[in-house]
C-alpha atoms as a PDB file:
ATOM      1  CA  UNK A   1       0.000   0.000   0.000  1.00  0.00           C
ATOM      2  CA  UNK A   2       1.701   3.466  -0.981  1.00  0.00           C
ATOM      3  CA  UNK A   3       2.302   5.770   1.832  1.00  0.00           C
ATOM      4  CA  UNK A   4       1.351   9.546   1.030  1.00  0.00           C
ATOM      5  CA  UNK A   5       2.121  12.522   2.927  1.00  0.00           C
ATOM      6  CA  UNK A   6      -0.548  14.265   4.627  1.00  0.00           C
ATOM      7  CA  UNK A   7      -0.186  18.219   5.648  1.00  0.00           C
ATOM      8  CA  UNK A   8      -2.671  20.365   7.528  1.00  0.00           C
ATOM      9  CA  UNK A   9      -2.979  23.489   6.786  1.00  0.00           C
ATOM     10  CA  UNK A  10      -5.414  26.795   9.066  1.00  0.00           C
ATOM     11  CA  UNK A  11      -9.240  26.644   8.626  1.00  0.00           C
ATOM     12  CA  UNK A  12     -10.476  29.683   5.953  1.00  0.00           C
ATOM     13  CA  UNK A  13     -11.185  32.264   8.178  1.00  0.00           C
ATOM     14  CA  UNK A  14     -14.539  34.404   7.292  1.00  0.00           C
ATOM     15  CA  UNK A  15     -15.206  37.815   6.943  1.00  0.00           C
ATOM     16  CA  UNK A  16     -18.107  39.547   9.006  1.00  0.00           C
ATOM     17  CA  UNK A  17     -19.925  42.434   6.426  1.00  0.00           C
ATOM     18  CA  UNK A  18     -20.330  45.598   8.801  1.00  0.00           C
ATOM     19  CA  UNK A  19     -21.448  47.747   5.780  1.00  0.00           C
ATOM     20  CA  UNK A  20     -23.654  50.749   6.457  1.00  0.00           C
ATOM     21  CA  UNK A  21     -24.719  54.190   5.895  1.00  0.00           C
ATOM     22  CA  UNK A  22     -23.783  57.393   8.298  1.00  0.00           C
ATOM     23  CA  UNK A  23     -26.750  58.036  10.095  1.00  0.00           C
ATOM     24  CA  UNK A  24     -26.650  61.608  10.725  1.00  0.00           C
ATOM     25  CA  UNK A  25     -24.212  64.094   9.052  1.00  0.00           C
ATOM     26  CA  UNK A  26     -20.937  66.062  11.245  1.00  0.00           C
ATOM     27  CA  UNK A  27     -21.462  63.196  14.224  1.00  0.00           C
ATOM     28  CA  UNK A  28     -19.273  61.028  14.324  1.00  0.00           C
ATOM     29  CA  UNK A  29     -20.595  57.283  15.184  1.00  0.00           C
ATOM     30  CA  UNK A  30     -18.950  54.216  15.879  1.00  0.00           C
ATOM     31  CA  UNK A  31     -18.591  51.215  13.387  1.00  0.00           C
ATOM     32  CA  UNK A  32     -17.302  48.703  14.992  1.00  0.00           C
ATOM     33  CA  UNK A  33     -16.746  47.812  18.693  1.00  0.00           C
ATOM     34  CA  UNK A  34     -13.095  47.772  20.247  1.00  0.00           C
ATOM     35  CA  UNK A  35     -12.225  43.969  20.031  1.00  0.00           C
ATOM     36  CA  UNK A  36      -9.208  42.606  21.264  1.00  0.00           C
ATOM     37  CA  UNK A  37      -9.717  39.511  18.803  1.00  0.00           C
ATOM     38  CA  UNK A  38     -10.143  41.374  15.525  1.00  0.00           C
ATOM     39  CA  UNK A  39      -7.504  40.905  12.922  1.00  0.00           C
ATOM     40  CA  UNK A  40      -8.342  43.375  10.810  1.00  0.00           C
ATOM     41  CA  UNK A  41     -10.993  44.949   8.544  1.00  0.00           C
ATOM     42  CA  UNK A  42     -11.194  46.416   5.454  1.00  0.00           C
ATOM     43  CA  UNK A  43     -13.120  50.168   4.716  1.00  0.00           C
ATOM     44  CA  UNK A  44     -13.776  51.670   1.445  1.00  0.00           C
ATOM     45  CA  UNK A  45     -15.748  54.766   0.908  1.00  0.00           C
ATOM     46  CA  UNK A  46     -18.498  54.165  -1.382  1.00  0.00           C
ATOM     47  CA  UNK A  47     -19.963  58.086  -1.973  1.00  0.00           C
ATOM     48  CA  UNK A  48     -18.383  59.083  -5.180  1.00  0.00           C
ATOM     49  CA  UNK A  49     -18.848  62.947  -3.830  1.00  0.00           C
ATOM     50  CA  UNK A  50     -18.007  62.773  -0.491  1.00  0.00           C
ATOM     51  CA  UNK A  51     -15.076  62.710   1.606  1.00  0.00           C
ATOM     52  CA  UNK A  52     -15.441  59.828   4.606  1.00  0.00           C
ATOM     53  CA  UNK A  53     -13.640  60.475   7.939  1.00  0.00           C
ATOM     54  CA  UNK A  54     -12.113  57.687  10.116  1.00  0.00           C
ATOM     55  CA  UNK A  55     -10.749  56.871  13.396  1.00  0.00           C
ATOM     56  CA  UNK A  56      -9.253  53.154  14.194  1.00  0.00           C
ATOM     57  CA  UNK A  57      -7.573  53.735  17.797  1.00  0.00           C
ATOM     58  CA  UNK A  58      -9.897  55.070  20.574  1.00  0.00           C
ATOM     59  CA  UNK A  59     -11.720  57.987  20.333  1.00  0.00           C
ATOM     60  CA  UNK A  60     -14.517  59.816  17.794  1.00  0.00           C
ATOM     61  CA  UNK A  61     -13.443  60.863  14.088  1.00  0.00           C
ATOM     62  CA  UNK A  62     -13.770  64.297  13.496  1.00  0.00           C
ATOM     63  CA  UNK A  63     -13.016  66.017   9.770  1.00  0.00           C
ATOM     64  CA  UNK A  64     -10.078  67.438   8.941  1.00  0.00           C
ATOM     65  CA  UNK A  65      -8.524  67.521  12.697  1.00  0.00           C
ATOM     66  CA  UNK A  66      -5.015  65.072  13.858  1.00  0.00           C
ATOM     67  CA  UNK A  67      -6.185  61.481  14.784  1.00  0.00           C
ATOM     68  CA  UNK A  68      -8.665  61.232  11.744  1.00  0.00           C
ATOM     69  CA  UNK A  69      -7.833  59.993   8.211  1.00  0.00           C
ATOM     70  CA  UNK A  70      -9.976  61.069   5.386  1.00  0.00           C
ATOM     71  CA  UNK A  71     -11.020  59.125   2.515  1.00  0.00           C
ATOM     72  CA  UNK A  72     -11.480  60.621  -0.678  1.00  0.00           C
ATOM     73  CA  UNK A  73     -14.644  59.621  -2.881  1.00  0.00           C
ATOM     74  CA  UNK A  74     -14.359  55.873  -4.194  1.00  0.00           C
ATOM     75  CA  UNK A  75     -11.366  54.920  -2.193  1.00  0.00           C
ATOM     76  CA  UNK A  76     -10.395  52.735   0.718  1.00  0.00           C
ATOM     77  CA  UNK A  77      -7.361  52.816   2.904  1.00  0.00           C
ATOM     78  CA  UNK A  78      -5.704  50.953   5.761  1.00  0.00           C
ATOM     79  CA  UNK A  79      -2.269  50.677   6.608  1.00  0.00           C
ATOM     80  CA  UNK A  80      -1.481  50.575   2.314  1.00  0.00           C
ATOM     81  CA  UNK A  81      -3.180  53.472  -0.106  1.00  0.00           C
ATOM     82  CA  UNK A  82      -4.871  51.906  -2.751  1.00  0.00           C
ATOM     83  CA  UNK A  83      -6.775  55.302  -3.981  1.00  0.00           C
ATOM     84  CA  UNK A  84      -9.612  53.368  -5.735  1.00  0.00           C
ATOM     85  CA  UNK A  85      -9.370  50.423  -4.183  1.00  0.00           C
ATOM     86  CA  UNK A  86      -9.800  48.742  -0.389  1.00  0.00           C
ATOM     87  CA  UNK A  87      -6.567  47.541   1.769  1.00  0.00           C
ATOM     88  CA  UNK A  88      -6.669  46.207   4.941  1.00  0.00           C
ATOM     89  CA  UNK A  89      -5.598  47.748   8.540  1.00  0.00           C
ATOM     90  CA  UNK A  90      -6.085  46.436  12.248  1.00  0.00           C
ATOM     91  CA  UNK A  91      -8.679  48.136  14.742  1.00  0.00           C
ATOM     92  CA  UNK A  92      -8.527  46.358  17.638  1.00  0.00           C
ATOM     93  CA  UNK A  93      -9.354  49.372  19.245  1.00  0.00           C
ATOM     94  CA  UNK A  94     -12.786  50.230  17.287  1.00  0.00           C
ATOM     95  CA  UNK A  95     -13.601  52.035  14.214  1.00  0.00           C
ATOM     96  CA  UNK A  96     -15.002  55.457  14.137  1.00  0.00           C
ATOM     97  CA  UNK A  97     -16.308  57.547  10.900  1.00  0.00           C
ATOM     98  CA  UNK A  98     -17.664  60.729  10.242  1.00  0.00           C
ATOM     99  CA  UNK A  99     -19.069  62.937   7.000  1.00  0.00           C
ATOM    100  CA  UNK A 100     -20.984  65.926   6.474  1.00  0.00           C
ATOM    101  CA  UNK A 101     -23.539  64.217   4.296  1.00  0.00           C
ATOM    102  CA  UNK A 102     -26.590  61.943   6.306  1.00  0.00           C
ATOM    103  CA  UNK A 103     -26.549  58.721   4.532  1.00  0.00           C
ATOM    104  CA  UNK A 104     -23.182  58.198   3.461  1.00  0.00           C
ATOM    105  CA  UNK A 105     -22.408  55.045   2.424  1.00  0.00           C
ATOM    106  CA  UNK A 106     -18.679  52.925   3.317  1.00  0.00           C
ATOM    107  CA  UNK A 107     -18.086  49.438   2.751  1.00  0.00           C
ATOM    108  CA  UNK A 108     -16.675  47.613   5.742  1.00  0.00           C
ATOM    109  CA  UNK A 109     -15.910  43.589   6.190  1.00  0.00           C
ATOM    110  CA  UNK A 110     -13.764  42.655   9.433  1.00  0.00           C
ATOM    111  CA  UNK A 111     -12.403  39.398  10.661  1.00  0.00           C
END
């Protein structure tokens, strides 16, 4: 009987969809939870007009101040720019966004 060799390899891990809309426009509101466990999520700004403002260590975004990262129309961010596109970034400590415009829309997957 011929022996073959057997490897493991780590269980797909799964993405949790945290997508959303800002519910009220220059208040900031939080979009995900501190969480020690969290590896890292992914944010993209879906308004194509719109700047998005985020915070991912503790505290409130606010626009245009130090501590808050802005995301220009159609693009996502993390600890790579990919202007366009969506990169990754940790937030263990929670993830905070802001915009003058009520209904803005962000993608936002974490793991």
């Amino acid at each position: 009987m011929p022996n073959f060799p057997v490897t493991t390899s780590p269980a797909p891990y799964t993405w949790t969809d945290a997508s959303g809309t800002v519910t009220a426009a220059n208040t900031a509101q939080t979009i995900l939870a501190a969480n020690a466990a969290m590896i890292e999520y992914r944010l993209q700004n879906l308004s194509l007009t719109h700047t998005l403002w985020f915070r991912d260590s503790s505290g409130n975004a606010a626009i245009a101040l130090p501590g808050s990262f802005g995301l220009s129309p159609g693009s996502g961010t993390g600890t790579l720019q990919a202007p366009g596109g969506t990169v990754q970034s940790d937030a263990t400590l929670g993830l905070s966004v802001i915009s003058t415009l009520a209904g803005h829309p962000y993608s936002l997957v974490w793991r």
